[in-house]
Structure formats: C-alpha cells, structure tokens
N, C-alpha and C. Protein backbone atom coordinates (compact mmCIF):
# COMPACT_ATOMS: atom_id res chain seq x y z
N UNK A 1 0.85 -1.17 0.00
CA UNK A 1 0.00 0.00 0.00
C UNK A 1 0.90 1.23 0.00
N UNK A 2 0.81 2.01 -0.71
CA UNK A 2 1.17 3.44 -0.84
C UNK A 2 0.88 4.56 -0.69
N UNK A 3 0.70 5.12 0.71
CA UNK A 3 0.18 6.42 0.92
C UNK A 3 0.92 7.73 0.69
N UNK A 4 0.02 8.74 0.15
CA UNK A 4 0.66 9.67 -0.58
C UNK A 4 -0.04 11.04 0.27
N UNK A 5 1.65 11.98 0.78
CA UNK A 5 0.85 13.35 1.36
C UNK A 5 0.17 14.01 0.36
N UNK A 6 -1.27 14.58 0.81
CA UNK A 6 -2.31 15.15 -0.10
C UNK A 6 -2.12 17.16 0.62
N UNK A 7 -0.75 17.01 2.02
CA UNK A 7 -0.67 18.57 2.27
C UNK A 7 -1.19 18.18 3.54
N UNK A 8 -0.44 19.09 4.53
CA UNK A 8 -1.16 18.95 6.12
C UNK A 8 -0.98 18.02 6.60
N UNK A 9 -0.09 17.34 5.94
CA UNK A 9 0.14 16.11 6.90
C UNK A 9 -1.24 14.65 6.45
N UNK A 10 -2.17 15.20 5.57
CA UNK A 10 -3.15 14.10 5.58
C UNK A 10 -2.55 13.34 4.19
N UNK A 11 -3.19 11.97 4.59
CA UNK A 11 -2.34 10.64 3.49
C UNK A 11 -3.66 9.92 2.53
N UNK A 12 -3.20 9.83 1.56
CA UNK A 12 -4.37 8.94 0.92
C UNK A 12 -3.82 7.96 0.17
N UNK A 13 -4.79 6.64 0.26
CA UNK A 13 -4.04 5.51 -0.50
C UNK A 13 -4.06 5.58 -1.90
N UNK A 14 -2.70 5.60 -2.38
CA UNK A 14 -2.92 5.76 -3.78
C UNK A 14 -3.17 4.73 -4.46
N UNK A 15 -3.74 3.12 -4.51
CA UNK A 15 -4.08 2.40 -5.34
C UNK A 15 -5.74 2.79 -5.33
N UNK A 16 -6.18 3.67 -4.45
CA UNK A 16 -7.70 3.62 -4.03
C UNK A 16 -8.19 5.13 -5.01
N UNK A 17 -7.29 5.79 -5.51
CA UNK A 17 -7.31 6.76 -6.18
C UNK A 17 -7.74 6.54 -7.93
N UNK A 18 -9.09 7.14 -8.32
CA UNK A 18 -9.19 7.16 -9.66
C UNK A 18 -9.24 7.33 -10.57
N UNK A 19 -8.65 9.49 -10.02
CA UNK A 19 -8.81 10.58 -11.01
C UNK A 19 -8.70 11.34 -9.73
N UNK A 20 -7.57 12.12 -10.40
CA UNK A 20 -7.30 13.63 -9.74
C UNK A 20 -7.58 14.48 -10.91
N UNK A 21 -8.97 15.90 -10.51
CA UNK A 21 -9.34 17.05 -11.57
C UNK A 21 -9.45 18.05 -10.50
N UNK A 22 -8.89 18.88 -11.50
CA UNK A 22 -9.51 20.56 -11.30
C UNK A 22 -10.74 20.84 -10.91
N UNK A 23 -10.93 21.62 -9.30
CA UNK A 23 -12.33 21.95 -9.10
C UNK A 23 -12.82 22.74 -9.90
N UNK A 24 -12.49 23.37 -10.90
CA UNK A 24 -13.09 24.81 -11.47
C UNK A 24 -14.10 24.76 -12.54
N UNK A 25 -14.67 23.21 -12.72
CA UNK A 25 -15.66 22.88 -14.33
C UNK A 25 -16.47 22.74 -13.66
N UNK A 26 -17.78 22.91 -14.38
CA UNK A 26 -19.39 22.87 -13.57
C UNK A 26 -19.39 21.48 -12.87
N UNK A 27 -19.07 20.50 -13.88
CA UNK A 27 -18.99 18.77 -13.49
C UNK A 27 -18.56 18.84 -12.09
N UNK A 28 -16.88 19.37 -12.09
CA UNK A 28 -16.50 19.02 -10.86
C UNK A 28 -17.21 19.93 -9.94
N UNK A 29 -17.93 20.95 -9.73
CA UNK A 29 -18.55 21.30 -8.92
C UNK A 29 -19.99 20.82 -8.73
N UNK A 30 -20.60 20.16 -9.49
CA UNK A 30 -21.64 19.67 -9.23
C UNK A 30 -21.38 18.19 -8.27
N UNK A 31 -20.59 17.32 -8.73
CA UNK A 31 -19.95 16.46 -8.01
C UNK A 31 -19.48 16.69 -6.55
N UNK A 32 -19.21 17.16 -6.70
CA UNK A 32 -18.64 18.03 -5.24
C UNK A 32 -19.95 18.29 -4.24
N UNK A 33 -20.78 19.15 -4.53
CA UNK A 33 -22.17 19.40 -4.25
C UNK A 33 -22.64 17.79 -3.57
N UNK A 34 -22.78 17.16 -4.69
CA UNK A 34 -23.72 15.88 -4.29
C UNK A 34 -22.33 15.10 -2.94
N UNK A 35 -22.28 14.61 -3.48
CA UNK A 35 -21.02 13.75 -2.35
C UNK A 35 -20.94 14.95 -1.32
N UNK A 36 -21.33 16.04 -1.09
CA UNK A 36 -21.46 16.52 0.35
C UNK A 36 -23.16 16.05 0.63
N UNK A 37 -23.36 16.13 -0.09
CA UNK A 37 -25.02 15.80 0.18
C UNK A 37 -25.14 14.87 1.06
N UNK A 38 -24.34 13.80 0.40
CA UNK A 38 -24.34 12.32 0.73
C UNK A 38 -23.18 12.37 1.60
N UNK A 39 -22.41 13.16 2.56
CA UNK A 39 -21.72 12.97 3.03
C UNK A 39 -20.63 11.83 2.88
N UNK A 40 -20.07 11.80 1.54
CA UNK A 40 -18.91 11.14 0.92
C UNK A 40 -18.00 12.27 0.95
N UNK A 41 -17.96 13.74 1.23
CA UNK A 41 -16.57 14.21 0.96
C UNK A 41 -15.75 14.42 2.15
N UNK A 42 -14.60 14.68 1.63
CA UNK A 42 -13.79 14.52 2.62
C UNK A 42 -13.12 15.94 2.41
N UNK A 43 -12.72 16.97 2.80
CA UNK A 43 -12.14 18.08 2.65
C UNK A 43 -10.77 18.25 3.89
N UNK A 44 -9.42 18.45 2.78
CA UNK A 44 -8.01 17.99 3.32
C UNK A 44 -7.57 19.26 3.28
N UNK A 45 -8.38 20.33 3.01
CA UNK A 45 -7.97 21.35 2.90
C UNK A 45 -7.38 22.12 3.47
N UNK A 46 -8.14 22.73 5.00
CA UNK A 46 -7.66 22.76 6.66
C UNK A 46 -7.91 24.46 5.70
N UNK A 47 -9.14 24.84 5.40
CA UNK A 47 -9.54 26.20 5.07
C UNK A 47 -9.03 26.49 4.15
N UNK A 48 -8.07 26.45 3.27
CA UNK A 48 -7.42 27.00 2.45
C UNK A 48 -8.47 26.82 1.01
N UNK A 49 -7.93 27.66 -0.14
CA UNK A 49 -8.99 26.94 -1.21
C UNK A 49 -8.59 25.83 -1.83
N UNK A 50 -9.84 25.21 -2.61
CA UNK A 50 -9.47 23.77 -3.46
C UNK A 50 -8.83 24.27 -4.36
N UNK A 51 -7.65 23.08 -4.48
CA UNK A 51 -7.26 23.39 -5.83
C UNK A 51 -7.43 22.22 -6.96
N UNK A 52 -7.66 20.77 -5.67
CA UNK A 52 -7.37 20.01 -6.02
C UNK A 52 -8.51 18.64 -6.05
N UNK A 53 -9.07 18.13 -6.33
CA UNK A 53 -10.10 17.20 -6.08
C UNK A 53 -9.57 15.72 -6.54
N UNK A 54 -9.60 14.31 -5.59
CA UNK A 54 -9.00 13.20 -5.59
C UNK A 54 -10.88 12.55 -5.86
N UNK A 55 -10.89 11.44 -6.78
CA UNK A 55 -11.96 10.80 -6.96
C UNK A 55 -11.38 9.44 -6.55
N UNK A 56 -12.17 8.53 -5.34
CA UNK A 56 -11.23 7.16 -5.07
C UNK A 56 -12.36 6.29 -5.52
N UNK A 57 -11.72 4.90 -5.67
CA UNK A 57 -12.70 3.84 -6.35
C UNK A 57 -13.89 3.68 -5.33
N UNK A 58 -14.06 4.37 -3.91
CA UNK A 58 -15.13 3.91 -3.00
C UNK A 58 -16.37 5.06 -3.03
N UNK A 59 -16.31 5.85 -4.07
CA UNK A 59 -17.38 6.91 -4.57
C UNK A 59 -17.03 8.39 -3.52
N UNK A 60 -15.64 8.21 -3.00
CA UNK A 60 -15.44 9.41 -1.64
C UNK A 60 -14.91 10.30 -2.55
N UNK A 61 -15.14 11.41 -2.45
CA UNK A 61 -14.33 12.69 -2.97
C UNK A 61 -13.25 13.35 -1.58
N UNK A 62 -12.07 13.76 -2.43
CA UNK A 62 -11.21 14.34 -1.85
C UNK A 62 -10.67 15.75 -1.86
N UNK A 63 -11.08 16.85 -1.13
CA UNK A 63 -10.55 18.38 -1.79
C UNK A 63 -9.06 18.14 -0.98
N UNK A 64 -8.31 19.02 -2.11
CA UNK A 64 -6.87 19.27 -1.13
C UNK A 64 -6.64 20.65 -1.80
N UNK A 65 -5.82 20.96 -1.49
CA UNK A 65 -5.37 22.72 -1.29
C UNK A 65 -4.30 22.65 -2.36
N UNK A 66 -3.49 21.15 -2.47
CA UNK A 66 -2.86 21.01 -3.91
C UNK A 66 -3.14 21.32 -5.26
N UNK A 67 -2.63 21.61 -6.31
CA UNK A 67 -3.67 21.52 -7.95
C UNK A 67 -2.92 20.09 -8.14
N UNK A 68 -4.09 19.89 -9.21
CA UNK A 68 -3.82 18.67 -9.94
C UNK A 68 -2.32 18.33 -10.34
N UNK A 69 -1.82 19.45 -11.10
CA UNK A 69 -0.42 19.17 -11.33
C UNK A 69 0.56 18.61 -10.23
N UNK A 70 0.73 19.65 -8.94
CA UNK A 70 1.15 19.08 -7.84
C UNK A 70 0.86 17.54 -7.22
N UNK A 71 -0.06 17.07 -7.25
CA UNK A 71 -0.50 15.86 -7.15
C UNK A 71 -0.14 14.74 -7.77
N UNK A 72 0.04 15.47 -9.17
CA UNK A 72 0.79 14.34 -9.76
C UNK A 72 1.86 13.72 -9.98
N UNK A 73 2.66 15.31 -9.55
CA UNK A 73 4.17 14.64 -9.20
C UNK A 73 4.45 13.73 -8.01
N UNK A 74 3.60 13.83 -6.74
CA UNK A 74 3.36 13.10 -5.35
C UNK A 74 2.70 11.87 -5.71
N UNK A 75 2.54 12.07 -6.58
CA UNK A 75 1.59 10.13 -6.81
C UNK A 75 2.68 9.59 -7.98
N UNK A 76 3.54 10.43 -9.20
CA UNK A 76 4.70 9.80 -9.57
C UNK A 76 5.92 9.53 -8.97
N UNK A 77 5.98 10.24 -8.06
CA UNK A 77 7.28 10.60 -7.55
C UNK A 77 7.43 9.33 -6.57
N UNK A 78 8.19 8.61 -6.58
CA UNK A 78 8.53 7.74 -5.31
C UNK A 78 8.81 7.61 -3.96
N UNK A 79 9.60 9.07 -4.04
CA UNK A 79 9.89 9.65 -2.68
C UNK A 79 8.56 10.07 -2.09
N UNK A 80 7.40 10.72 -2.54
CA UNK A 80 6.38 11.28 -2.23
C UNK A 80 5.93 10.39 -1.36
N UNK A 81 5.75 9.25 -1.67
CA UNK A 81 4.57 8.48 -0.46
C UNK A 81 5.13 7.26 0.23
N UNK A 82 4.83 6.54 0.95
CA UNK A 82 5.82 5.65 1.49
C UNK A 82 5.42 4.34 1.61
N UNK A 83 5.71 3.08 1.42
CA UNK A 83 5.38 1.98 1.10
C UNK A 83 5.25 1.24 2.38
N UNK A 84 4.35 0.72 2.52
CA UNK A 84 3.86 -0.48 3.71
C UNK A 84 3.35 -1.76 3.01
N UNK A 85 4.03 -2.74 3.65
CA UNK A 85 4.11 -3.80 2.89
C UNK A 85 3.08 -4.90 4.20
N UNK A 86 1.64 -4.93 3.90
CA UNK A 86 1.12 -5.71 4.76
C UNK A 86 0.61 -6.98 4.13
N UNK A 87 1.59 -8.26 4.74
CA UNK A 87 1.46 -9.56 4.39
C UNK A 87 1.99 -9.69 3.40
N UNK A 88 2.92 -9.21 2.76
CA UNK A 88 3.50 -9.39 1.13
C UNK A 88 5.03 -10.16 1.65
C-alpha cells in the first residue's frame, strides 16, 4: 500500500485513487455538491482553497489545497509516499 501526502500532513491511499481534476468545471462542482449531500466528501484542505479534487474507487471525494499538477508529481514521484508492505 502506498500512501501519498495530499498537504497537512493528511495521506491517501494511492491504489484507491481514480482521477485527480480541477475543481473549477461545472462537473466538478456539481460532483462536489452531491457527495457533500451524501456525506462522501472529505475536505483535506484545513480552510485553504481547493485546488485540487482526488476521486477514489469507494465513490469518496477528496478536496486538497494542492492543484492537480502538484498531485501528480506526489503520486509519480517515489519519494512522495511511502510503502507499507502488509502480508507481502
């Protein structure tokens, strides 16, 4: 398992990750909207604005204060997140 800082110290598993987008398109704000509805979001923000929105395979949305670009170097980057090896 590979958890990756999303900023603030908060971690998310990156195999559970299914799309990192830009909050700024109607889509992603309508999305956003509902999954608070439904209390699926999760906001990593700690007040700051979104820059960044994580979609994971369990229907949870993720805001982080990161942009997409930033994110993606932390989910390529190796150093970024740190490996736990449970039962392997």
């Amino acid at each position: 398992m590979k958890l990756i800082n999303i900023g603030f110290g908060n971690l998310i598993n990156a195999d559970r990750v299914v799309a990192v987008i830009s909050p700024d398109s109607a889509p992603a704000k309508r999305m956003i909207q509902e999954c608070r509805e439904r209390a699926q979001l999760i906001d990593a923000t700690h007040g700051r604005k979104t820059k960044g929105v994580i979609i994971t395979d369990s229907d949870n949305v993720v805001l982080s204060f990161l942009t997409a670009e930033q994110l993606l170097v932390r989910f390529n980057d190796q150093k970024g997140g740190r490996e736990f090896g449970f039962g392997e």
